[in-house]
C-alpha atoms as a PDB file:
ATOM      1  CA  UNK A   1     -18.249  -6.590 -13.502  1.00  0.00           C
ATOM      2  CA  UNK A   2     -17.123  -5.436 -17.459  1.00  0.00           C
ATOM      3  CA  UNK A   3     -13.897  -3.924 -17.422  1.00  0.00           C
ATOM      4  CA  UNK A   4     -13.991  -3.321 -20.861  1.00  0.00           C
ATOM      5  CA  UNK A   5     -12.994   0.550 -21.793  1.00  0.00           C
ATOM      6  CA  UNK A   6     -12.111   1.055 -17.703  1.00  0.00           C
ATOM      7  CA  UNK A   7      -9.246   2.941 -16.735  1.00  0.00           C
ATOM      8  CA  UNK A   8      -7.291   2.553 -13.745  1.00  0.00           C
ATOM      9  CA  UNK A   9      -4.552   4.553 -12.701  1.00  0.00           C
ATOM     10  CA  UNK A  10      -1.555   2.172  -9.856  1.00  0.00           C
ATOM     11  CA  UNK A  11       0.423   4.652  -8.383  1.00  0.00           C
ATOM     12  CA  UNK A  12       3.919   3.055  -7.748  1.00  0.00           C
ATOM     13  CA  UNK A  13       3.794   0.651 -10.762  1.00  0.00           C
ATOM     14  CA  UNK A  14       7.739   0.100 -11.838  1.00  0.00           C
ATOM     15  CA  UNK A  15       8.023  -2.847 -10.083  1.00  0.00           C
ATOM     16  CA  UNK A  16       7.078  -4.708  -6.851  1.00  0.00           C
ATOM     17  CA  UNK A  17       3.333  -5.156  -6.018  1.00  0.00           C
ATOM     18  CA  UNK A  18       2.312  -2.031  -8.127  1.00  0.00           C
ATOM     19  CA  UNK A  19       3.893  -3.401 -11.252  1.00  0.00           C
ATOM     20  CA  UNK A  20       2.016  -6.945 -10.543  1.00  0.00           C
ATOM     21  CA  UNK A  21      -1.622  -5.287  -9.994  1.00  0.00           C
ATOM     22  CA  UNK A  22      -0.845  -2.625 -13.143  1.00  0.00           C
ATOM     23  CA  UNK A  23      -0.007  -6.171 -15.189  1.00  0.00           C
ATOM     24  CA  UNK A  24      -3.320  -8.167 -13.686  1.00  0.00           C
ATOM     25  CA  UNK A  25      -5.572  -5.189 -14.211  1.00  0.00           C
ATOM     26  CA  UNK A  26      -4.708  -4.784 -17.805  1.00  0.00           C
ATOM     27  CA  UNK A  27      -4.997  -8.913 -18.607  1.00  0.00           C
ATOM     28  CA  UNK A  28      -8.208  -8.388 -16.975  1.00  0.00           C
ATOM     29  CA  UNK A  29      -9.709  -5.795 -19.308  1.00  0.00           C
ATOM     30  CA  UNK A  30      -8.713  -2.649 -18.076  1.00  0.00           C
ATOM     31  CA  UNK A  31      -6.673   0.296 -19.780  1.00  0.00           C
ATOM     32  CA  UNK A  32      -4.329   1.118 -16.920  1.00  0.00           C
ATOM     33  CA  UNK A  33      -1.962   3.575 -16.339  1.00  0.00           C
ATOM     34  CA  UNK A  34       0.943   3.415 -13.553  1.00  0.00           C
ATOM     35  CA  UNK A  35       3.118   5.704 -12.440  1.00  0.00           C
ATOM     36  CA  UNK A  36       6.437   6.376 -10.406  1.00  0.00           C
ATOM     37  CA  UNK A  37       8.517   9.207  -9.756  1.00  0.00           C
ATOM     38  CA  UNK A  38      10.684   8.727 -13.351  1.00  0.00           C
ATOM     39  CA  UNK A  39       7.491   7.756 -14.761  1.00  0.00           C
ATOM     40  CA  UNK A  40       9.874   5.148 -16.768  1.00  0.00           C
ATOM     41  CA  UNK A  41       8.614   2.045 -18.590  1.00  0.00           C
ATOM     42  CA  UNK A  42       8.566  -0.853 -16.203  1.00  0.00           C
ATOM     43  CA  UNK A  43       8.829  -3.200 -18.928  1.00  0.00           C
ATOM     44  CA  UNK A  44       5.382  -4.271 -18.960  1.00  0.00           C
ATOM     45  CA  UNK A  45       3.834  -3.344 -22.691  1.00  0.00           C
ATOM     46  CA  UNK A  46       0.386  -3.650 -20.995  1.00  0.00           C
ATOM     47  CA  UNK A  47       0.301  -0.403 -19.646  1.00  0.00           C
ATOM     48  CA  UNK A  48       1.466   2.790 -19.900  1.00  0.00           C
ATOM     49  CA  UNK A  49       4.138   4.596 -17.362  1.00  0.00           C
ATOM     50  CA  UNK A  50       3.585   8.358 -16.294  1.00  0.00           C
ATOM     51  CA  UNK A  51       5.649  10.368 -13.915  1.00  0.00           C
ATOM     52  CA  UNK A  52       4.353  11.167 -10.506  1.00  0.00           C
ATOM     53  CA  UNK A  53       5.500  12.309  -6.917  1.00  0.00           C
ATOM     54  CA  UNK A  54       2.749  11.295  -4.486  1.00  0.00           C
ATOM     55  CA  UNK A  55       4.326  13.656  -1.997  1.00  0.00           C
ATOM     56  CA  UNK A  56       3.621  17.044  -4.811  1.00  0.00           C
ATOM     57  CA  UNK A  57       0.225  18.659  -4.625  1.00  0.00           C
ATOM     58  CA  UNK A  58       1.570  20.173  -8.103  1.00  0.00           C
ATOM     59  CA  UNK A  59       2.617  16.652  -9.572  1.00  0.00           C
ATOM     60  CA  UNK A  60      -0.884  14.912  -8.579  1.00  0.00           C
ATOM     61  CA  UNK A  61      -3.197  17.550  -9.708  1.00  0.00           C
ATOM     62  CA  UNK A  62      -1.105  17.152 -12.949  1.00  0.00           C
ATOM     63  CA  UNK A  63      -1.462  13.697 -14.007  1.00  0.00           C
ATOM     64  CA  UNK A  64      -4.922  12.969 -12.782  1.00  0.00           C
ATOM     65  CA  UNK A  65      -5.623  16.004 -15.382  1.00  0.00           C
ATOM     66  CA  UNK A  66      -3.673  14.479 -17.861  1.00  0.00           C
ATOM     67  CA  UNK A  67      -5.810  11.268 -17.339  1.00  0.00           C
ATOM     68  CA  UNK A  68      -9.131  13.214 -17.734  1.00  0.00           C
ATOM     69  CA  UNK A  69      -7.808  14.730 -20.913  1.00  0.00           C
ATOM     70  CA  UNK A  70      -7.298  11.325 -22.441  1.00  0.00           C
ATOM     71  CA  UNK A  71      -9.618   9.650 -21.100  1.00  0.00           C
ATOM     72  CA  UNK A  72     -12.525  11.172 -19.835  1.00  0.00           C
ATOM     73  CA  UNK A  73     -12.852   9.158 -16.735  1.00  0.00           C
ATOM     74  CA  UNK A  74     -10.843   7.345 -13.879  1.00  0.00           C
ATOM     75  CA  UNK A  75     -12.664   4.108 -12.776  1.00  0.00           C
ATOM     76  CA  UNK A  76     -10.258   2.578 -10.563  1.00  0.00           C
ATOM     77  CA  UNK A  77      -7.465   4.183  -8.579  1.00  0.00           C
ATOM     78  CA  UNK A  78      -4.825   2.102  -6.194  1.00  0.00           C
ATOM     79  CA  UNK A  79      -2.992   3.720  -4.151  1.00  0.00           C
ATOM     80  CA  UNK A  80       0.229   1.454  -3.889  1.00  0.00           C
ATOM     81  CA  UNK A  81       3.077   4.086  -4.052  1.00  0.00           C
ATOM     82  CA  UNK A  82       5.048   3.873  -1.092  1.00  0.00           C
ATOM     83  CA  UNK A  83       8.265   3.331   0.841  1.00  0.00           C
ATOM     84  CA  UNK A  84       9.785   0.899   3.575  1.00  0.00           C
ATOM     85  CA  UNK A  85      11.996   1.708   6.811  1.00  0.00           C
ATOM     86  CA  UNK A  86      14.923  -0.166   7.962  1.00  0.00           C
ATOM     87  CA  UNK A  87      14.218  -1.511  11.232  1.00  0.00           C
ATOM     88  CA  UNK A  88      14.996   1.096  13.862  1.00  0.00           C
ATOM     89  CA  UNK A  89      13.442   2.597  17.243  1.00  0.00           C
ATOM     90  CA  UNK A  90      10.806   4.889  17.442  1.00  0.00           C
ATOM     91  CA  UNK A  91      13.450   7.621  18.227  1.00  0.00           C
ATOM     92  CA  UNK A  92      15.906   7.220  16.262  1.00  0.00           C
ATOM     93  CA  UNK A  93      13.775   8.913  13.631  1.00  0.00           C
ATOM     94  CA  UNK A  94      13.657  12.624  13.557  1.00  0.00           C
ATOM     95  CA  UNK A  95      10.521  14.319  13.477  1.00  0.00           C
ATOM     96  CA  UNK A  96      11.373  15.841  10.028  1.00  0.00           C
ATOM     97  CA  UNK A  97      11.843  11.910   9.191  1.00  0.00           C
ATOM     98  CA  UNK A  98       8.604  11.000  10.993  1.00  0.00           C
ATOM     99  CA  UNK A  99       6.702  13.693   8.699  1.00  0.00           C
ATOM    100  CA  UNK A 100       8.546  12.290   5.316  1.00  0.00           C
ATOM    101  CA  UNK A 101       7.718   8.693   5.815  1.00  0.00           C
ATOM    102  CA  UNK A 102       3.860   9.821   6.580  1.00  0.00           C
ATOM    103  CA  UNK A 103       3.853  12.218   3.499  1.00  0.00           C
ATOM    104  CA  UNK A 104       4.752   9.701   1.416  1.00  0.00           C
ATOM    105  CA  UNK A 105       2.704   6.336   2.575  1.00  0.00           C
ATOM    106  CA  UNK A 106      -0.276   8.327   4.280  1.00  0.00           C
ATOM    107  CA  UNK A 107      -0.854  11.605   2.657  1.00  0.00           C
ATOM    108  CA  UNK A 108       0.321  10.321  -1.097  1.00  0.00           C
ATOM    109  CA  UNK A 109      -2.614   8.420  -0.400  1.00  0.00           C
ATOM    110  CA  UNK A 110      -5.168  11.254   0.564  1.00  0.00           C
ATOM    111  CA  UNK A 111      -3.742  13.493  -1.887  1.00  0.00           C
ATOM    112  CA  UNK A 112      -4.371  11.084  -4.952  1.00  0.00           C
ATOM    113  CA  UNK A 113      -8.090  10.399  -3.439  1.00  0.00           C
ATOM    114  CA  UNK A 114      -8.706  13.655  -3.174  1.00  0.00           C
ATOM    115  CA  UNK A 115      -7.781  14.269  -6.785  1.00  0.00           C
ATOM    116  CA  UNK A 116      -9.875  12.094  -8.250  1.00  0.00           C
ATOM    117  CA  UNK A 117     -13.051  11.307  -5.524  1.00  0.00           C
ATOM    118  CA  UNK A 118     -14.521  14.868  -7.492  1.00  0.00           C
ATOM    119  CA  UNK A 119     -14.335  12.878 -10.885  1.00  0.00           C
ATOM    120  CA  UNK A 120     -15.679   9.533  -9.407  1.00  0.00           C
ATOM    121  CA  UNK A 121     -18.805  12.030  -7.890  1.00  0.00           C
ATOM    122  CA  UNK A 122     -19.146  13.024 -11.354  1.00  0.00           C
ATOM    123  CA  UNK A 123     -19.662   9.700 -13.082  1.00  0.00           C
ATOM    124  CA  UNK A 124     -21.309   8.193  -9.697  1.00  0.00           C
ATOM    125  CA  UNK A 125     -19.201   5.496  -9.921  1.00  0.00           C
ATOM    126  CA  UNK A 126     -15.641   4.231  -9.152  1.00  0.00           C
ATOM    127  CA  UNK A 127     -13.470   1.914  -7.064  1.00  0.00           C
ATOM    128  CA  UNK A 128     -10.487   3.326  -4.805  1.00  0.00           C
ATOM    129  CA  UNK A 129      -8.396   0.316  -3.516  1.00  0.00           C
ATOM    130  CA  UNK A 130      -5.121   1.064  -0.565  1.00  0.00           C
ATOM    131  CA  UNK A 131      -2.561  -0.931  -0.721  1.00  0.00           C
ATOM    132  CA  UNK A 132      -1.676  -1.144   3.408  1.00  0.00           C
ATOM    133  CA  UNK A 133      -0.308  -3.670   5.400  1.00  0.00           C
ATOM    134  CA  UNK A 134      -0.667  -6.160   8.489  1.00  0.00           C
ATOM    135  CA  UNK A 135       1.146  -3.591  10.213  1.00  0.00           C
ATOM    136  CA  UNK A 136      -2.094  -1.971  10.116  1.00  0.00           C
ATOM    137  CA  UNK A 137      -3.301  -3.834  12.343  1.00  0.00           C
ATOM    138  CA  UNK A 138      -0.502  -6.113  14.230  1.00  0.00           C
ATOM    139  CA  UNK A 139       2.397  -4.744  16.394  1.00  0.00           C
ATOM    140  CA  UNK A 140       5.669  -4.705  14.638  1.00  0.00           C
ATOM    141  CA  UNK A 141       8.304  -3.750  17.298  1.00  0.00           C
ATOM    142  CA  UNK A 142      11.170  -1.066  15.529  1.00  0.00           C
ATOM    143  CA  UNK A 143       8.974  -0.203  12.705  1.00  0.00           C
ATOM    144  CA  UNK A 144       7.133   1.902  14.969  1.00  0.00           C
ATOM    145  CA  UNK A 145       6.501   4.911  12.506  1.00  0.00           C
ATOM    146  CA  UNK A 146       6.171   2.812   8.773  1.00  0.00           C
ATOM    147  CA  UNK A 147       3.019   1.016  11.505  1.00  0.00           C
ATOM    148  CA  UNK A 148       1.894   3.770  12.182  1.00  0.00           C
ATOM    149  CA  UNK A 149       1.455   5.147   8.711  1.00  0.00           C
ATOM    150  CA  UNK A 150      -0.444   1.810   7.639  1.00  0.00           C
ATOM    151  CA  UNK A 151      -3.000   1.874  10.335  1.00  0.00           C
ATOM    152  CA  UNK A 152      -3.195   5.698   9.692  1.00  0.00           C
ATOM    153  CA  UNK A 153      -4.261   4.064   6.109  1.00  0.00           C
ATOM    154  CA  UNK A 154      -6.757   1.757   7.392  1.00  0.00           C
ATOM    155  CA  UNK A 155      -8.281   4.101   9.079  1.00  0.00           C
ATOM    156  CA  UNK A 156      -8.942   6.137   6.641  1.00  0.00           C
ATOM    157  CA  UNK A 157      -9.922   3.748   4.182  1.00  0.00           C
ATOM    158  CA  UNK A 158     -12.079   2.628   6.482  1.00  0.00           C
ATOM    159  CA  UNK A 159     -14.328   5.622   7.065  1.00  0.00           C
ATOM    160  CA  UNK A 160     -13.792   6.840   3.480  1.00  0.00           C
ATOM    161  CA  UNK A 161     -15.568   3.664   1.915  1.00  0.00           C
ATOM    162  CA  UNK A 162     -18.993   4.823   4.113  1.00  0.00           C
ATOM    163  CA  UNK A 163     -18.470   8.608   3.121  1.00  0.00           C
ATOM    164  CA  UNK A 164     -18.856   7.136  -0.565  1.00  0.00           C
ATOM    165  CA  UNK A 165     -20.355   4.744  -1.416  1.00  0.00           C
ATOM    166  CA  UNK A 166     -24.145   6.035  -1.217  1.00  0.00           C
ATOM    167  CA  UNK A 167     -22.167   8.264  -4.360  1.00  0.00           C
ATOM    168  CA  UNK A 168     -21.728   4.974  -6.295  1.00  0.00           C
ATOM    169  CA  UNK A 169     -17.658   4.381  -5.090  1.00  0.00           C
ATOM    170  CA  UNK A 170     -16.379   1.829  -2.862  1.00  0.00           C
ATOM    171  CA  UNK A 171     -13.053   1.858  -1.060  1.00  0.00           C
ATOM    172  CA  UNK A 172     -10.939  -1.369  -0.268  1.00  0.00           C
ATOM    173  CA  UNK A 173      -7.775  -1.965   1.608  1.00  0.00           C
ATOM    174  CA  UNK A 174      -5.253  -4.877   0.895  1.00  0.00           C
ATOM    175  CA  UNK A 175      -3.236  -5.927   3.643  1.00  0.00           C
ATOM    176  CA  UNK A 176      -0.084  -7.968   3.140  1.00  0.00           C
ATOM    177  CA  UNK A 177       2.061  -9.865   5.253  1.00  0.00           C
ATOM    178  CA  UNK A 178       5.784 -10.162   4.338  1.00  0.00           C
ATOM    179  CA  UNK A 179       5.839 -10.165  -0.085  1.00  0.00           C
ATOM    180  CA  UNK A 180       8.928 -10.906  -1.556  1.00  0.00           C
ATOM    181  CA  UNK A 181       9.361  -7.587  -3.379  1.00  0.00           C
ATOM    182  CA  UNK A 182      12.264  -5.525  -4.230  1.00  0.00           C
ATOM    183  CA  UNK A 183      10.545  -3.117  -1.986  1.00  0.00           C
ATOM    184  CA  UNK A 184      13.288  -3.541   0.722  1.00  0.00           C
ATOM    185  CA  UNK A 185      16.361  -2.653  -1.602  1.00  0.00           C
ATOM    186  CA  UNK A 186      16.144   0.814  -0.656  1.00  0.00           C
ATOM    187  CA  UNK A 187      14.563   1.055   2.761  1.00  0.00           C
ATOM    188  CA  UNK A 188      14.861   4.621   4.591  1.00  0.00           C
ATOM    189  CA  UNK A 189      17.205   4.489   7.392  1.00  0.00           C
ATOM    190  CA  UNK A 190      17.054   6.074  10.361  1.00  0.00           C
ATOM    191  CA  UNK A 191      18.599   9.540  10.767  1.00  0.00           C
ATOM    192  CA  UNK A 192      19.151   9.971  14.540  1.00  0.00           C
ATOM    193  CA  UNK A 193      21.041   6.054  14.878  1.00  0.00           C
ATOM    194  CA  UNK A 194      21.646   5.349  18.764  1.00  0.00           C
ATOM    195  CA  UNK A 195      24.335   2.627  19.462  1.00  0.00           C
ATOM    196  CA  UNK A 196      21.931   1.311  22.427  1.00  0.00           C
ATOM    197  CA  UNK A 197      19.033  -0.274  19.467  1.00  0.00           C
ATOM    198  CA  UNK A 198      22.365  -1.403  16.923  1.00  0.00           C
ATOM    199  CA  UNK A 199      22.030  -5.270  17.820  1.00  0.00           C
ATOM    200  CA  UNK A 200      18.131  -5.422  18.672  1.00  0.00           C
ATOM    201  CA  UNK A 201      17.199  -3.814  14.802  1.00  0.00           C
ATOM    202  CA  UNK A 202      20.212  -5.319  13.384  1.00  0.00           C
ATOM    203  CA  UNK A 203      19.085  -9.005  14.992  1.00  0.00           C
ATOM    204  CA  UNK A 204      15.290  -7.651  13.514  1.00  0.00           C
ATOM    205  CA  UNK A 205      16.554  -6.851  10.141  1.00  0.00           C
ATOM    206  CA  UNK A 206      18.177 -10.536   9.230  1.00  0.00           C
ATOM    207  CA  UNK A 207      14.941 -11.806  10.775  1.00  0.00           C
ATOM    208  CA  UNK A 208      13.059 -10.035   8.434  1.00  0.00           C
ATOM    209  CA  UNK A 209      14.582 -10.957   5.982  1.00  0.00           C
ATOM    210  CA  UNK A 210      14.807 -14.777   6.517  1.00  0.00           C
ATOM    211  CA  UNK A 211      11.205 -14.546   5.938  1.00  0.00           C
ATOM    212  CA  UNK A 212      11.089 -13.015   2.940  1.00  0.00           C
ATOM    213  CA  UNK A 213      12.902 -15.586   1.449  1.00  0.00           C
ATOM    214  CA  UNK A 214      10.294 -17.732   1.723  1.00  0.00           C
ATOM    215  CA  UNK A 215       7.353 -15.512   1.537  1.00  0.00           C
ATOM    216  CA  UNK A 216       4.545 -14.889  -1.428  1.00  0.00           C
ATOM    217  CA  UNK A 217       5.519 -12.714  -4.447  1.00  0.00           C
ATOM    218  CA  UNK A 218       2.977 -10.065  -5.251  1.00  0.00           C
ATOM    219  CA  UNK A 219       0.536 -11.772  -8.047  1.00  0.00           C
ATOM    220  CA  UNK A 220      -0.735 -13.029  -4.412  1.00  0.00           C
ATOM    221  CA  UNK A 221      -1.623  -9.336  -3.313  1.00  0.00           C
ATOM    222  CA  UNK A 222      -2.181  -8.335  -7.642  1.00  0.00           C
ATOM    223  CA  UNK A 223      -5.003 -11.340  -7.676  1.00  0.00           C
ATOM    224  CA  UNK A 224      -6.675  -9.691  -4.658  1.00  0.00           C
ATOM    225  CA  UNK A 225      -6.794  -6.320  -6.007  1.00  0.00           C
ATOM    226  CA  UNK A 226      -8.226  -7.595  -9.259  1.00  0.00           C
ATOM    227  CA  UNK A 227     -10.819  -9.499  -7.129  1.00  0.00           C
ATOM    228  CA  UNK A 228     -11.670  -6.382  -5.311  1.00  0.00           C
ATOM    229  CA  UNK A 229     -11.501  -4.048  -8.085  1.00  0.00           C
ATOM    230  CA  UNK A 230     -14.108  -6.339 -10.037  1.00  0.00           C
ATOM    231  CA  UNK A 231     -16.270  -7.320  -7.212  1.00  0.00           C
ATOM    232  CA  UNK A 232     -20.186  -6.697  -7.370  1.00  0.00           C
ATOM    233  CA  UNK A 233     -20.007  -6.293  -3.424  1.00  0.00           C
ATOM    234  CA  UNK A 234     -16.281  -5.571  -2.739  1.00  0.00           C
ATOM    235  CA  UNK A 235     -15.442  -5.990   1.275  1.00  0.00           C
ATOM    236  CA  UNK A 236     -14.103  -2.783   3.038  1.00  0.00           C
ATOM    237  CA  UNK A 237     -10.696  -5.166   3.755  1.00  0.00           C
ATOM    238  CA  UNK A 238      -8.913  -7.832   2.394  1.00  0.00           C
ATOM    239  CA  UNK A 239      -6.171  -9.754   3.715  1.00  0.00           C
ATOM    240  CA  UNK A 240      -4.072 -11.884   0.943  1.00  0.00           C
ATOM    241  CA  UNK A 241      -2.018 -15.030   2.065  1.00  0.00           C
ATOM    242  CA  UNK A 242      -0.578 -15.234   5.263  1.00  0.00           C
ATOM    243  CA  UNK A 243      -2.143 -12.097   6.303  1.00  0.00           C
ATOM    244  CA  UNK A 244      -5.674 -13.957   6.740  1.00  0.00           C
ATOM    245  CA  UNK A 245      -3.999 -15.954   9.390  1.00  0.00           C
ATOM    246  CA  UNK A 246      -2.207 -13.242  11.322  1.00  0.00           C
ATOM    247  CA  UNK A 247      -5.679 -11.428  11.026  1.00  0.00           C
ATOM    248  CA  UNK A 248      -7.657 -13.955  12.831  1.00  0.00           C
ATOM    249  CA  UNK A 249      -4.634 -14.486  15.503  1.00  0.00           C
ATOM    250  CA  UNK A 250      -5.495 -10.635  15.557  1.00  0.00           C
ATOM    251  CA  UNK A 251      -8.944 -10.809  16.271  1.00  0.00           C
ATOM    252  CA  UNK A 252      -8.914 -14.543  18.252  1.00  0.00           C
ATOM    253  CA  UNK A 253      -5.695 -14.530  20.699  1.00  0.00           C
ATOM    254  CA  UNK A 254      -5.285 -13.455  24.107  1.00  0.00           C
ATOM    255  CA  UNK A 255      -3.680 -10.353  23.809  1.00  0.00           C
ATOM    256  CA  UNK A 256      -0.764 -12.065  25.942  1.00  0.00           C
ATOM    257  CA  UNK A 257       0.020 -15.119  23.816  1.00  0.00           C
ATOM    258  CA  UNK A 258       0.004 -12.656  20.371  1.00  0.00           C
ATOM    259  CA  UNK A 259       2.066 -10.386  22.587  1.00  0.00           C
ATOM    260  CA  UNK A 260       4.540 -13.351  23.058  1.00  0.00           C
ATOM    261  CA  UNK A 261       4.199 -14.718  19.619  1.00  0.00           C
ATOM    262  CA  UNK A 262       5.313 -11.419  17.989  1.00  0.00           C
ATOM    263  CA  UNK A 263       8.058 -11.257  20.273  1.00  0.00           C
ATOM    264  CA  UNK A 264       9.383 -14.558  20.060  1.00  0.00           C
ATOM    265  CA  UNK A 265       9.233 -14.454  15.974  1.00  0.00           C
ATOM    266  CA  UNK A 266      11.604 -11.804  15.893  1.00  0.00           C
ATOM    267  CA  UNK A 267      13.768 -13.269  18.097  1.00  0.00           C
ATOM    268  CA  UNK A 268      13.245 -10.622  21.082  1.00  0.00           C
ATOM    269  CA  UNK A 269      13.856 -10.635  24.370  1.00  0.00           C
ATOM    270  CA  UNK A 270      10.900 -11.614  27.060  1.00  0.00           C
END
């Protein structure tokens, strides 16, 4: 596929995986564009940094616009802006909390499709890629509501891609394991804390991040975007690193011993 003259647009592009896939994109042809909420240089003189809150109507309208008015055209939008939860239990999140995390991580996501699908129609052509996670598809005990946003993601990626592509655009979702990002310096804690969960999600939270000492940094999920974006027959999903394995224990492993398995990683009772 010529990237030459494309433009992509990374939401959540100062640092982390975002920053990574704006950086890949633009070594691999594309004029790209990333955003975050200070819309402040990431450091990367590849691409350029605009300000945008995935959670405004007002904020999204206005920089997709902005894009058109530059550019003309949007060829390749990924949805990456998004935020992490300390571990916690399911109810020791408010529902006001419940309805932040998901209007950040799910609907940023359908409100940035939904601002540029119309253009896409228009040119009959374009690639939409989501940036979710194996929590999309794999239990992850105490991070009941950041799972449930990423296989709210999947699902709609999912059924978006067949809406679409008969209109010339495809839709892809990337789902990393653990990354060894920044992404958990300022994870959202829980706003109704209950002494009861303190030593499970505190016992979950070092275990977490034992592994991402030693996990992938995010050129492994950047390289798969790239691949996707650039793809003559892109796949609806893609899982990058360890994620192919804990897919296939998915799909392959008594639902018992993968019930055990997650358990016993994190260090949970039986």
């Amino acid at each position: 596929m010529n990237t030459n003259g494309s433009i992509a647009l990374v939401t959540g592009a100062s640092s982390g995986i975002g920053e990574a896939t704006a950086s890949r994109l633009a070594q691999a042809g594309y004029k790209v564009y990333g955003t975050s909420r200070r819309g402040t240089q990431s450091g990367q003189p590849s691409f350029e940094m605009l300000s945008l809150d995935v959670t405004s109507d007002e904020s999204v309208e206005a920089v997709v616009n902005e894009l058109i008015r530059r550019e003309g055209r949007i060829d390749l939008l990924v949805n990456n802006a998004g935020f992490g939860v300390a571990p916690a239990a399911a109810e020791e999140s408010s529902l006001d909390q419940a309805r932040a995390i998901f209007d950040t991580n799910f609907f940023g996501v359908t409100r940035m499709t939904r601002a540029v699908v119309p253009h896409m129609r228009q040119q009959r052509s374009g690639r939409i890629i989501n940036i979710g996670s194996v929590l999309g598809f794999l239990p992850m005990p105490y991070m009941a509501l950041y799972s449930a946003t990423k296989h709210a993601v999947a699902g709609y990626s999912e059924a978006l891609d067949h809406e679409l592509r008969t209109l010339g655009i495809r839709v892809s979702l990337v789902e990393p394991a653990y990354i060894n990002t920044p992404f958990d310096a300022n994870l959202m804690k829980p706003d109704a804390p209950l002494d009861v969960y303190r030593r499970i999600c505190d016992g979950v939270e070092q275990r977490v991040k034992q592994v991402l000492v030693g996990a992938d940094g995010p050129d492994v999920v950047a390289e798969i975007v790239v691949k996707a974006a650039m793809a003559a027959r892109p796949k609806i999903r893609y899982a990058p690193g360890l994620a192919r394995r804990m897919r296939l224990l998915r799909r392959f492993a008594p639902a018992g011993v993968l019930d055990a398995g997650v358990r016993k990683d994190l260090r949970l009772e039986a």
